[in-house]
C-alpha atoms as a PDB file:
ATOM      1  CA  UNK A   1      55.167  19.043 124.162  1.00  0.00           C
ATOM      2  CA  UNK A   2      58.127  18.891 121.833  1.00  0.00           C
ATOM      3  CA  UNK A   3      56.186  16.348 119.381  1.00  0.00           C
ATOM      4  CA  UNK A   4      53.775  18.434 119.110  1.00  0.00           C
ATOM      5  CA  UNK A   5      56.124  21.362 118.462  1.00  0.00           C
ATOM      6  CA  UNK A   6      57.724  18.890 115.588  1.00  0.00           C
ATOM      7  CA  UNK A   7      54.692  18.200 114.322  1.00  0.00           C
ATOM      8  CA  UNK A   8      53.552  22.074 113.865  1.00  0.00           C
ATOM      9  CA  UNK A   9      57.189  22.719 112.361  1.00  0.00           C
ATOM     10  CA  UNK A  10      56.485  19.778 109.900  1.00  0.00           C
ATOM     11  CA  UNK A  11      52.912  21.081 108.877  1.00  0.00           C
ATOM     12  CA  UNK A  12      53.906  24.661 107.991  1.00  0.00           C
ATOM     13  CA  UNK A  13      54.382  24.584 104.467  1.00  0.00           C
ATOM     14  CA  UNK A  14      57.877  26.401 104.529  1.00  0.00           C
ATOM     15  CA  UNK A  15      58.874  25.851 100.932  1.00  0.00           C
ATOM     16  CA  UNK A  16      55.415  28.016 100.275  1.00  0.00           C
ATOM     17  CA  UNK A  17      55.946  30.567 102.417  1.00  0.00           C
ATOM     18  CA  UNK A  18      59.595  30.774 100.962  1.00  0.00           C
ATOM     19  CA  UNK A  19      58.505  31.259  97.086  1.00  0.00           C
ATOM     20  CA  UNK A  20      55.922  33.789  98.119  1.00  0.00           C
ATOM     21  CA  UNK A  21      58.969  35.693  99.911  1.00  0.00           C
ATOM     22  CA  UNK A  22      61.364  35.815  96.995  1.00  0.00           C
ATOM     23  CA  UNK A  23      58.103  36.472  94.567  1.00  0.00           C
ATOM     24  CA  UNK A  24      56.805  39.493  97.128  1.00  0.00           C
ATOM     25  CA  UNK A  25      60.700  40.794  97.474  1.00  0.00           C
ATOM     26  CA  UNK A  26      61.085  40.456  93.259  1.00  0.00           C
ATOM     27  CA  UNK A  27      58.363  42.205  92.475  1.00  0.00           C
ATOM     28  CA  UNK A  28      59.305  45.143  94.704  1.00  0.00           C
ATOM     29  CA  UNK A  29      62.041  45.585  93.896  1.00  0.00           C
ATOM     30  CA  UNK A  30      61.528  45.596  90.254  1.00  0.00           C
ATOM     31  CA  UNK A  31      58.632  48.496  91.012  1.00  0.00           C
ATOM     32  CA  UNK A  32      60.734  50.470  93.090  1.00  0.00           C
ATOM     33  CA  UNK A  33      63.738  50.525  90.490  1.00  0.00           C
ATOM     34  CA  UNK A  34      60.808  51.037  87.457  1.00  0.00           C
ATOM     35  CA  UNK A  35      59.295  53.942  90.012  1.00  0.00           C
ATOM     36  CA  UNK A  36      58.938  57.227  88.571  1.00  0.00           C
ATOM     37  CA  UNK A  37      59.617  55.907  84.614  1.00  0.00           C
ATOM     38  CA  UNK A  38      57.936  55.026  81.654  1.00  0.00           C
ATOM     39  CA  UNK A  39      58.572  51.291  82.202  1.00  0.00           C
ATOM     40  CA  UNK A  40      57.355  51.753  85.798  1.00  0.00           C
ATOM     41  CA  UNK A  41      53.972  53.307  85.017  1.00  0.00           C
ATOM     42  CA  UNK A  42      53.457  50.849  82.068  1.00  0.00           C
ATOM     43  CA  UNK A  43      54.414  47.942  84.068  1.00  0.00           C
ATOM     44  CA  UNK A  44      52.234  48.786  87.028  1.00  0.00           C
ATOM     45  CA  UNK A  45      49.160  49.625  84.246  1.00  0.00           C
ATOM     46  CA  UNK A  46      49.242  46.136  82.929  1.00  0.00           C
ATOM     47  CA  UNK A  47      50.197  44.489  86.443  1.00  0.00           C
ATOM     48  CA  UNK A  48      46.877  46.121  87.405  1.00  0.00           C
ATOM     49  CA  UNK A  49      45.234  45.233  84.375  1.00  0.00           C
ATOM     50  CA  UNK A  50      46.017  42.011  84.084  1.00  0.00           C
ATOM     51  CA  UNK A  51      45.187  40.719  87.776  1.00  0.00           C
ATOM     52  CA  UNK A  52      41.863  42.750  87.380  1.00  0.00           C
ATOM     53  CA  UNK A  53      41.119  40.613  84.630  1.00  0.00           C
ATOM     54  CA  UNK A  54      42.413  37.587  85.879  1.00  0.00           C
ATOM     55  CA  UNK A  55      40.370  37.902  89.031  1.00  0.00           C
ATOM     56  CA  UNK A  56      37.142  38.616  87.202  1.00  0.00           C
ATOM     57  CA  UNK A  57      37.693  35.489  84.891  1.00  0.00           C
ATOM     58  CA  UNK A  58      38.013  33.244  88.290  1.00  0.00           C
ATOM     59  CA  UNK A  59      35.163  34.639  89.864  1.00  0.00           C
ATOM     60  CA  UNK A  60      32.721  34.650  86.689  1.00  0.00           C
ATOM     61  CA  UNK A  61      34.408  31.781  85.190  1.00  0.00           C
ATOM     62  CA  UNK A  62      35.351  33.707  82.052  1.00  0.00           C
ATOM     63  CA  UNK A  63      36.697  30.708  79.989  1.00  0.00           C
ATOM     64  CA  UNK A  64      37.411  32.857  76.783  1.00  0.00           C
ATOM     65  CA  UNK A  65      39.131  35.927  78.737  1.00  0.00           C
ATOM     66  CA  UNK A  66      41.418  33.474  80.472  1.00  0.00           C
ATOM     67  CA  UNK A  67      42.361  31.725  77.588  1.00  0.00           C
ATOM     68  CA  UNK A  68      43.299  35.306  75.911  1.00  0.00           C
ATOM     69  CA  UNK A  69      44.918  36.131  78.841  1.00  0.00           C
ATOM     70  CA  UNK A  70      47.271  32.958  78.529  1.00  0.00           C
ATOM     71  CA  UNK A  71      47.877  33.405  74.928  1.00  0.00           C
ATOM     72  CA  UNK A  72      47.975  36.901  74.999  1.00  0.00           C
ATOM     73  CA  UNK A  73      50.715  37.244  77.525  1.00  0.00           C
ATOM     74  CA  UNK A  74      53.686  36.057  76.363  1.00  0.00           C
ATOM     75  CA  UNK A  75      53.180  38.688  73.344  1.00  0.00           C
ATOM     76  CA  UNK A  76      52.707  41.294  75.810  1.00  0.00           C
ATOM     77  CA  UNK A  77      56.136  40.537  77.801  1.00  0.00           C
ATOM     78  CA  UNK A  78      58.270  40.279  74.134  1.00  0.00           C
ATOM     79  CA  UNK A  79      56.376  43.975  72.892  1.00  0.00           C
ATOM     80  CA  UNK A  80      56.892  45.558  76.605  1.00  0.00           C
ATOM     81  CA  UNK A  81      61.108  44.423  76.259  1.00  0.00           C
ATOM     82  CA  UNK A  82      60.844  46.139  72.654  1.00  0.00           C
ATOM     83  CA  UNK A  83      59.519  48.849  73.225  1.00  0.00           C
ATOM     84  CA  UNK A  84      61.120  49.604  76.923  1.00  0.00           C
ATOM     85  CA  UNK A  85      64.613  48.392  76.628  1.00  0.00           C
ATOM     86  CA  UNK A  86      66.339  51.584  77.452  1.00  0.00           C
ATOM     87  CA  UNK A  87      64.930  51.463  81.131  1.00  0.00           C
ATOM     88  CA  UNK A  88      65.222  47.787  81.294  1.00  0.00           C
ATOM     89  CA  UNK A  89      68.574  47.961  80.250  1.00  0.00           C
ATOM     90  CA  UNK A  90      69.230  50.994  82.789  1.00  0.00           C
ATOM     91  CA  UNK A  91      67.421  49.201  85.824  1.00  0.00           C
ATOM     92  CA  UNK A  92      69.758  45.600  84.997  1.00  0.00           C
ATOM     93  CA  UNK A  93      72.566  48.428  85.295  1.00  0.00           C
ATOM     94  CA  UNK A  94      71.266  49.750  88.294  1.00  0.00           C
ATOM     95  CA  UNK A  95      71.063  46.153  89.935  1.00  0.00           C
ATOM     96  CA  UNK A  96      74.639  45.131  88.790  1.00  0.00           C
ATOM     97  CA  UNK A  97      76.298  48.237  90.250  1.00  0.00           C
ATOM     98  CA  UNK A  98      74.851  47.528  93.386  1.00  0.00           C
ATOM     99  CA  UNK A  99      75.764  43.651  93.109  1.00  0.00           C
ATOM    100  CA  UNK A 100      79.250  44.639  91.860  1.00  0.00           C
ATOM    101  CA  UNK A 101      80.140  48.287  93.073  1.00  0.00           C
ATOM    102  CA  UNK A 102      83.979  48.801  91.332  1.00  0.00           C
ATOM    103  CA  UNK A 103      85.909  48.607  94.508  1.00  0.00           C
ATOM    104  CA  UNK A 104      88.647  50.050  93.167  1.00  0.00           C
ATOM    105  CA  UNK A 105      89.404  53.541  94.816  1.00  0.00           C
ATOM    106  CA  UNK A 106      90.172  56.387  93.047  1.00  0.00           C
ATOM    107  CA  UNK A 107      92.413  59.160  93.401  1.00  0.00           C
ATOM    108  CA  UNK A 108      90.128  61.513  96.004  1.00  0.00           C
ATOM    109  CA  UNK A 109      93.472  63.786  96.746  1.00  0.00           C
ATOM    110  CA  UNK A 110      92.120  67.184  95.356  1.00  0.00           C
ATOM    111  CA  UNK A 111      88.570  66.677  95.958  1.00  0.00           C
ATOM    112  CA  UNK A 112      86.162  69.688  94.691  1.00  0.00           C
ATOM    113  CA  UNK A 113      83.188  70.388  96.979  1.00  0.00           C
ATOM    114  CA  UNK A 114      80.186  70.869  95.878  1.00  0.00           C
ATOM    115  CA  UNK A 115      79.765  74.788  97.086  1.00  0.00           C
ATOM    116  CA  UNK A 116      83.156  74.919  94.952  1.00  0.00           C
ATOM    117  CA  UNK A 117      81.798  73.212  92.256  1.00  0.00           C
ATOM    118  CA  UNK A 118      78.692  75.488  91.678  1.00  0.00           C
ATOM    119  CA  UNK A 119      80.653  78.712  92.104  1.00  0.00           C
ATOM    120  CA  UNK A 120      82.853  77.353  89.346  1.00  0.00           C
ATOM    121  CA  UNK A 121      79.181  76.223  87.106  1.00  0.00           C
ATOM    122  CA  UNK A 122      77.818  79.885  87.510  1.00  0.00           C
ATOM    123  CA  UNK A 123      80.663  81.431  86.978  1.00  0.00           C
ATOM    124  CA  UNK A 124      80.413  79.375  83.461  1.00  0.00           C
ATOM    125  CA  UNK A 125      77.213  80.814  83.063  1.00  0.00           C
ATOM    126  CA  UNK A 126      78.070  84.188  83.890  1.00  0.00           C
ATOM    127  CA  UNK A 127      80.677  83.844  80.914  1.00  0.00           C
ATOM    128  CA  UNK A 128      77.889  82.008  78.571  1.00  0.00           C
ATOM    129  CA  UNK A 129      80.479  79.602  78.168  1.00  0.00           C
ATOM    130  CA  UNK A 130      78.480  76.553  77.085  1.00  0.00           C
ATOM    131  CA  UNK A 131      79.834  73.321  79.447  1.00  0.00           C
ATOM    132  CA  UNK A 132      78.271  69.766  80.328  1.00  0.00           C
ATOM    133  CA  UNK A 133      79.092  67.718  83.167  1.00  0.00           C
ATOM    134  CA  UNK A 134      78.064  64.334  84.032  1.00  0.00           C
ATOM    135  CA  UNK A 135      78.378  63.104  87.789  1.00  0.00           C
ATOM    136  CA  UNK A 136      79.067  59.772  87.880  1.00  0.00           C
ATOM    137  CA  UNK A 137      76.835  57.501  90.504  1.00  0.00           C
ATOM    138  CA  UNK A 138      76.016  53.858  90.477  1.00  0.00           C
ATOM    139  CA  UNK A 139      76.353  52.975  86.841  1.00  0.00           C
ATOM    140  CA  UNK A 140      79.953  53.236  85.846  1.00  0.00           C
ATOM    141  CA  UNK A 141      80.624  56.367  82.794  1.00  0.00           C
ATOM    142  CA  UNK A 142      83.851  54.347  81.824  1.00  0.00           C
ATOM    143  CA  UNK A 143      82.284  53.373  79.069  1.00  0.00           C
ATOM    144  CA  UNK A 144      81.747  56.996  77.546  1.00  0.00           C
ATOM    145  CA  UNK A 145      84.618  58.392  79.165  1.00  0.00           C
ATOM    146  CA  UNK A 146      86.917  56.160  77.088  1.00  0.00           C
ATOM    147  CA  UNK A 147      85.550  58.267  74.008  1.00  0.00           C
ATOM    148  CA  UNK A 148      87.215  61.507  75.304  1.00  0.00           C
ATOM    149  CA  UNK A 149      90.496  62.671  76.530  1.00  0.00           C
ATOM    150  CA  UNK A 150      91.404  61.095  80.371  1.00  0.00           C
ATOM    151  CA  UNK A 151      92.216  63.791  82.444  1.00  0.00           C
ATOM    152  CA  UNK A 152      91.696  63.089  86.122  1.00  0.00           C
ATOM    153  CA  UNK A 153      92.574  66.835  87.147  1.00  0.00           C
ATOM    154  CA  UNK A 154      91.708  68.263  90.095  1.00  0.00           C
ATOM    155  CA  UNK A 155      88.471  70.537  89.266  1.00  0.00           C
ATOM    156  CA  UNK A 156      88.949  74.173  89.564  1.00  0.00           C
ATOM    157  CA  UNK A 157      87.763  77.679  88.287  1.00  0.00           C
ATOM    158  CA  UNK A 158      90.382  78.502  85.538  1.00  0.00           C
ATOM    159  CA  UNK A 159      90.723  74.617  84.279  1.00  0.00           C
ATOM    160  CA  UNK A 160      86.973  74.763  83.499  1.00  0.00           C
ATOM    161  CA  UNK A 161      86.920  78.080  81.856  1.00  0.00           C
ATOM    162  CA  UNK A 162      90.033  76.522  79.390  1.00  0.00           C
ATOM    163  CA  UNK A 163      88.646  73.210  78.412  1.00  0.00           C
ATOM    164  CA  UNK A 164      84.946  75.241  77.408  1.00  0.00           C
ATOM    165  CA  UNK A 165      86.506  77.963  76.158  1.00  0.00           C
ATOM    166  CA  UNK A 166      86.349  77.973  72.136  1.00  0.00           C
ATOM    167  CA  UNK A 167      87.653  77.297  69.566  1.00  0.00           C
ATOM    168  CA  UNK A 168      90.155  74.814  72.274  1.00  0.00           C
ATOM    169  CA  UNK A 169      90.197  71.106  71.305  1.00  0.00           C
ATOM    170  CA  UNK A 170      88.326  70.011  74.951  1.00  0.00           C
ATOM    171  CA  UNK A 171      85.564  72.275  74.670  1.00  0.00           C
ATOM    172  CA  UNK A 172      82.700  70.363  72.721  1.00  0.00           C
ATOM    173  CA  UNK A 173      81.292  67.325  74.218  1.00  0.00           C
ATOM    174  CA  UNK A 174      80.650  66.359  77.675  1.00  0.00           C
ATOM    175  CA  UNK A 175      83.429  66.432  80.871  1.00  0.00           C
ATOM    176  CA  UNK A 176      82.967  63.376  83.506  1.00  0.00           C
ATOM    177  CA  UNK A 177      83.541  63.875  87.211  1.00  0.00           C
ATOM    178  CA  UNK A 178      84.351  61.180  89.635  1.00  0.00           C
ATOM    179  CA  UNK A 179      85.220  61.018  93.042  1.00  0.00           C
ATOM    180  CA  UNK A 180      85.384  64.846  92.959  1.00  0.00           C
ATOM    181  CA  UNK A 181      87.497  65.493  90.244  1.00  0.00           C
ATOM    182  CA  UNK A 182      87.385  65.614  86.810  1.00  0.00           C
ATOM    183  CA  UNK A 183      88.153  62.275  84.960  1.00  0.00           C
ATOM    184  CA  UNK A 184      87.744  63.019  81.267  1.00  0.00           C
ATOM    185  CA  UNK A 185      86.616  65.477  78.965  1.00  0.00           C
ATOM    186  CA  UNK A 186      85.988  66.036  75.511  1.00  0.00           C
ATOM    187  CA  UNK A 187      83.581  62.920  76.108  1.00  0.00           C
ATOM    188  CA  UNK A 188      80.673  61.783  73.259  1.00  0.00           C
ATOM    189  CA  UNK A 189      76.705  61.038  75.302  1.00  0.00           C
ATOM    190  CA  UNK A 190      73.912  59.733  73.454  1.00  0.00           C
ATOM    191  CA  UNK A 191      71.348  61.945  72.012  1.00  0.00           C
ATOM    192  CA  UNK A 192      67.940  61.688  73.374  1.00  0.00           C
ATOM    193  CA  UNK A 193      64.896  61.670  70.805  1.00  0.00           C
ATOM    194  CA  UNK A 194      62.252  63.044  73.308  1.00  0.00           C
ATOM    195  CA  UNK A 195      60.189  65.180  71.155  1.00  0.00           C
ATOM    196  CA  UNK A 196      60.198  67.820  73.820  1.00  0.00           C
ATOM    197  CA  UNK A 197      63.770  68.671  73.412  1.00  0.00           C
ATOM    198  CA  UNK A 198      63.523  69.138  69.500  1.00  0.00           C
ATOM    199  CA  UNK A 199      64.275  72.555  69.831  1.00  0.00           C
ATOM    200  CA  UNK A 200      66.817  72.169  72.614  1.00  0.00           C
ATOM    201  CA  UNK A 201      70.400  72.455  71.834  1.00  0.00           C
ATOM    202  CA  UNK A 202      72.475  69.168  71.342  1.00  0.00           C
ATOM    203  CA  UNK A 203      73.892  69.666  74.897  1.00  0.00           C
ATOM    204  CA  UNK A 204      70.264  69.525  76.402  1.00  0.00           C
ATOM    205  CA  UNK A 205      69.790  66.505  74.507  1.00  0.00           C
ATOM    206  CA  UNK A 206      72.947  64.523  75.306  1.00  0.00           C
ATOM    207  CA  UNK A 207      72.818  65.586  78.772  1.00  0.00           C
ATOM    208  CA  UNK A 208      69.094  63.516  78.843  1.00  0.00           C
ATOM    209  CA  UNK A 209      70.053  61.459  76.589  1.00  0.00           C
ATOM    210  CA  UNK A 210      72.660  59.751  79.325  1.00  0.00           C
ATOM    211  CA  UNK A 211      70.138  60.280  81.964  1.00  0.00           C
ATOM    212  CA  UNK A 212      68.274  57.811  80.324  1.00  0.00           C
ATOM    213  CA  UNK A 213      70.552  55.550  79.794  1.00  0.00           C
ATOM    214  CA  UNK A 214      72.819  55.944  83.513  1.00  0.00           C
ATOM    215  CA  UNK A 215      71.481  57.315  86.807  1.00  0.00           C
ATOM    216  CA  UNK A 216      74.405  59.899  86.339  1.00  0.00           C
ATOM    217  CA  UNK A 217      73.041  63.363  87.552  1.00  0.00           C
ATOM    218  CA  UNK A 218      73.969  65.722  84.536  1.00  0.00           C
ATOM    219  CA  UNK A 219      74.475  69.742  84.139  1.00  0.00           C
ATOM    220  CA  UNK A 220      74.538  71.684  81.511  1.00  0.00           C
ATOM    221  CA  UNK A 221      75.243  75.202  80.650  1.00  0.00           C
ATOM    222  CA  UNK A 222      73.690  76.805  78.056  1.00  0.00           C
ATOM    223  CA  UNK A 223      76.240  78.705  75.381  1.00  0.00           C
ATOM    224  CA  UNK A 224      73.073  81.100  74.182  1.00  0.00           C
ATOM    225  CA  UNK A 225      71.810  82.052  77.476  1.00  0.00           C
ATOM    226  CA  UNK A 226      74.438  80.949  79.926  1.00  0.00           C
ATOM    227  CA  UNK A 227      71.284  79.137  81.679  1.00  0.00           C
ATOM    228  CA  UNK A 228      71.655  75.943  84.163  1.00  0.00           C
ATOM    229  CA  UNK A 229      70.147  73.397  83.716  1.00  0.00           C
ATOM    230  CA  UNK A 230      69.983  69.797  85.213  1.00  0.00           C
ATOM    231  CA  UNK A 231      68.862  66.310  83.895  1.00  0.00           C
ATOM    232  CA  UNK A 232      68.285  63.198  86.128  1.00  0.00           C
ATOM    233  CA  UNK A 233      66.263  60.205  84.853  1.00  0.00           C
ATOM    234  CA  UNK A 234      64.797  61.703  81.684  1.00  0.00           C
ATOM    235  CA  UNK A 235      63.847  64.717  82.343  1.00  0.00           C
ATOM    236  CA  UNK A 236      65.426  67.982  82.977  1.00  0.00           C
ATOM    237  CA  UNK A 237      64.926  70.964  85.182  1.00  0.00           C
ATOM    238  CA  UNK A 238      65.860  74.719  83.617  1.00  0.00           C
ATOM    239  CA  UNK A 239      67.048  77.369  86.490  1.00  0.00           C
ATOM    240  CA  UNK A 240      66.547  80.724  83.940  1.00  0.00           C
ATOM    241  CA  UNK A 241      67.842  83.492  86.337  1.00  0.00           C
ATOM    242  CA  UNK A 242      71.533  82.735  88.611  1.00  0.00           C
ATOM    243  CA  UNK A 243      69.537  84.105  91.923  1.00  0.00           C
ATOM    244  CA  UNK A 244      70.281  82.374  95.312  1.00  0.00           C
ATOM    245  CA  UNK A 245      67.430  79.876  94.811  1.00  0.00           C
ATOM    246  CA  UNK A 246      68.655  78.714  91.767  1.00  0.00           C
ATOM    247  CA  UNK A 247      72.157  78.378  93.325  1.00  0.00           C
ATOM    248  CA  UNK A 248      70.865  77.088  96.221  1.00  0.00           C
ATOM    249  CA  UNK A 249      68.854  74.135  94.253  1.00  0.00           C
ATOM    250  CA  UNK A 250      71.398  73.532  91.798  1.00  0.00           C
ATOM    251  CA  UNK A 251      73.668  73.378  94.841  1.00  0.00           C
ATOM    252  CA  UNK A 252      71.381  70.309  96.434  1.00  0.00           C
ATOM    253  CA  UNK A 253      71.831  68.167  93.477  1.00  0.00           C
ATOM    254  CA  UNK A 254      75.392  68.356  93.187  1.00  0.00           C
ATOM    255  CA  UNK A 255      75.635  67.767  96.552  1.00  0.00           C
ATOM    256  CA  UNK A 256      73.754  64.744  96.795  1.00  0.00           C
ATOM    257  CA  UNK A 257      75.668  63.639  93.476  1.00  0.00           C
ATOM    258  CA  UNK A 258      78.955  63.488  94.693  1.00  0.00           C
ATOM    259  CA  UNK A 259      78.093  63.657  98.760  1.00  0.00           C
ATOM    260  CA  UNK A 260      81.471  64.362 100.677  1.00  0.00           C
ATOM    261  CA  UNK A 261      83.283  60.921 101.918  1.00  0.00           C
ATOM    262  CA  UNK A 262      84.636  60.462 105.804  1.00  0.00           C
ATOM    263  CA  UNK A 263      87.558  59.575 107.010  1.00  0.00           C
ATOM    264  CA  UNK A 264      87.667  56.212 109.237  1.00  0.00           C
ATOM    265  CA  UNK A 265      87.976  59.023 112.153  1.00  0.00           C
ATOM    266  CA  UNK A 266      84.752  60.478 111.428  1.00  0.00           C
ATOM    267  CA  UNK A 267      83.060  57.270 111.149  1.00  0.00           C
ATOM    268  CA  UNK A 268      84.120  56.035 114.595  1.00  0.00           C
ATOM    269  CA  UNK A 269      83.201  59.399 115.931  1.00  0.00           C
ATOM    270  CA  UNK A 270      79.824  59.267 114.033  1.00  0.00           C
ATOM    271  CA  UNK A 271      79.224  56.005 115.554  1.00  0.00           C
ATOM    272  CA  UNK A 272      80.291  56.866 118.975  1.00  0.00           C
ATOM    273  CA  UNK A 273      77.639  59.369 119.160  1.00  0.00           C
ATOM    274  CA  UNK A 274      74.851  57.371 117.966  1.00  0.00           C
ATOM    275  CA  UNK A 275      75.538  54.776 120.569  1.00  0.00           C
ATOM    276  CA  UNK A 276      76.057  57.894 123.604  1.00  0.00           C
ATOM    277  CA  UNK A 277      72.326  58.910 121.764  1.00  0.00           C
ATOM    278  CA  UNK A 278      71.011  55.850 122.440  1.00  0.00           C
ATOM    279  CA  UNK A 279      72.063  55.446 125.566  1.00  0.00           C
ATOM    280  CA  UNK A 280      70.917  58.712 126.828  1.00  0.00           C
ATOM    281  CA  UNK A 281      67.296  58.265 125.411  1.00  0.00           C
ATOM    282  CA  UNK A 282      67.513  54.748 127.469  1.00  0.00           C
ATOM    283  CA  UNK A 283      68.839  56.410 130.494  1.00  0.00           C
ATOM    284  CA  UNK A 284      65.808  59.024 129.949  1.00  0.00           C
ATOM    285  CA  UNK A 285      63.614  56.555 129.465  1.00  0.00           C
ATOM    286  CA  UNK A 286      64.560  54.648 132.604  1.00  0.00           C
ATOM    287  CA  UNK A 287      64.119  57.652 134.756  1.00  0.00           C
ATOM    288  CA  UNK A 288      60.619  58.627 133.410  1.00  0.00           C
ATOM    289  CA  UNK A 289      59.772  55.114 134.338  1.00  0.00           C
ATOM    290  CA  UNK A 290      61.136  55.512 137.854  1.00  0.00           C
ATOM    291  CA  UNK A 291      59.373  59.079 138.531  1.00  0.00           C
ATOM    292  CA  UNK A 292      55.843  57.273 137.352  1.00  0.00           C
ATOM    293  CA  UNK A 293      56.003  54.579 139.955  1.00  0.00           C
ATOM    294  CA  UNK A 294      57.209  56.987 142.458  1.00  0.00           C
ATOM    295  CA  UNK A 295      54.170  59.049 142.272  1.00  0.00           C
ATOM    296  CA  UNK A 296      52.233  55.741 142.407  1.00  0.00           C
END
């Protein structure tokens, strides 16, 4: 019994099985970083493409399409790098933050909640006091907060309305919060060149401009029409009226941009009741079990 067991172990081909494991866990995790961008559509395109082709060349013994397809695809790997290295460049972000998350904890006396923090956005607007935040996420904004003034300030009403106010040295360029509060301000984002936002003002374009380039959740405030508006992975959303749906969505994605942290407390008592959850559905479970082969 145990030779043959030894001699099954030794036929399965485990080196096989292990390639096609990283290989299946690669390539899904490349498409679900790429999912919902440019580089994502294009790459699935030619993934589908390509093995569409490749299969019909096996099959019919295409000799000439699978010798294109050889020659043909390093060229198509170098042009797709070219012509997609902002969201390659953003996705090899995305991985390294969640390789190497900065463990380094920042000052989170003060915190702003998000309810605060969108009272404090719309009251901006109600002021048409033009103002752009950037929520930091993942991808550290260290980089482009070191091009403005360091603040880390606890975030409030009248502190917003000062640094936006004009003609006051903080109020053009783009604030950064962290942790709840705000780190910098006064803060230079890239300019995006999508030719939908060629009439947009330069604040609609930085603010996608570093949603292309970070997974930073951005808002902006228009100084013309004291609109709201937020960008997230390209492409931004306009709220035009300050009604309670708009406040209510604009609300969402603040909160899920800088969700509230618990205490160790809460995180014992949060796991406490998951276990007395469990436990109960068991206990339920056990007792539906008994009643059943009582009636039997």
């Amino acid at each position: 019994m145990i030779d043959t067991l030894v001699n099954f172990l030794d036929a399965i081909p485990f080196n096989a099985i292990a390639q096609i494991a990283v290989l299946y866990f690669a390539v899904y995790g490349v498409l679900r970083a790429g999912r919902g961008t440019r580089f994502g559509q294009a790459l699935m395109g030619f993934g589908v493409l390509f093995g569409l082709l490749a299969v019909l060349s096996h099959i019919f013994d295409f000799d000439v399409i699978s010798r294109l397809l050889q020659a043909l695809l390093g060229y198509v790997v170098i042009s797709t790098v070219v012509v997609f290295h902002p969201e390659i460049r953003r996705f090899l972000a995305s991985f390294g933050a969640m390789l190497f998350r900065d463990r380094d904890q920042a000052n989170t006396q003060g915190q702003v909640t998000p309810e605060q923090f969108t009272r404090a956005i719309f009251k901006l607007s109600e002021k048409r006091l033009g103002a752009l935040f950037a929520f930091e996420r993942g991808i550290s904004l260290k980089g482009y907060e070191e091009s403005g003034v360091v603040l880390d300030a606890i975030i409030s009403e009248p502190l917003l309305v000062s640094i936006f106010t004009e003609p006051l040295p903080l109020h053009d360029g783009g604030a950064v919060v962290r942790h709840g509060r705000l780190a910098s301000a006064h803060c230079l984002f890239p300019i995006s060149n999508q030719e939908s936002l060629s009439v947009s003002g330069m604040r609609h374009r930085a603010a996608v401009g570093l949603s292309e380039e970070t997974d930073a959740l951005v808002v902006v405030v228009s100084e013309e029409t004291g609109r709201v508006s937020i960008a997230h992975n390209g492409k931004i959303i306009r709220y035009p009226d300050a009604d309670d749906a708009s406040r209510a969505a604009v609300l969402r994605w603040i909160s899920k941009a800088m969700p509230r942290r618990k205490s160790t407390l809460e995180k014992i008592a949060d796991s406490a009741r998951k276990i007395v959850h469990k436990m109960r559905r068991r206990g339920n479970a056990a007792d539906k079990t008994e009643s059943g082969e009582a009636e039997q």
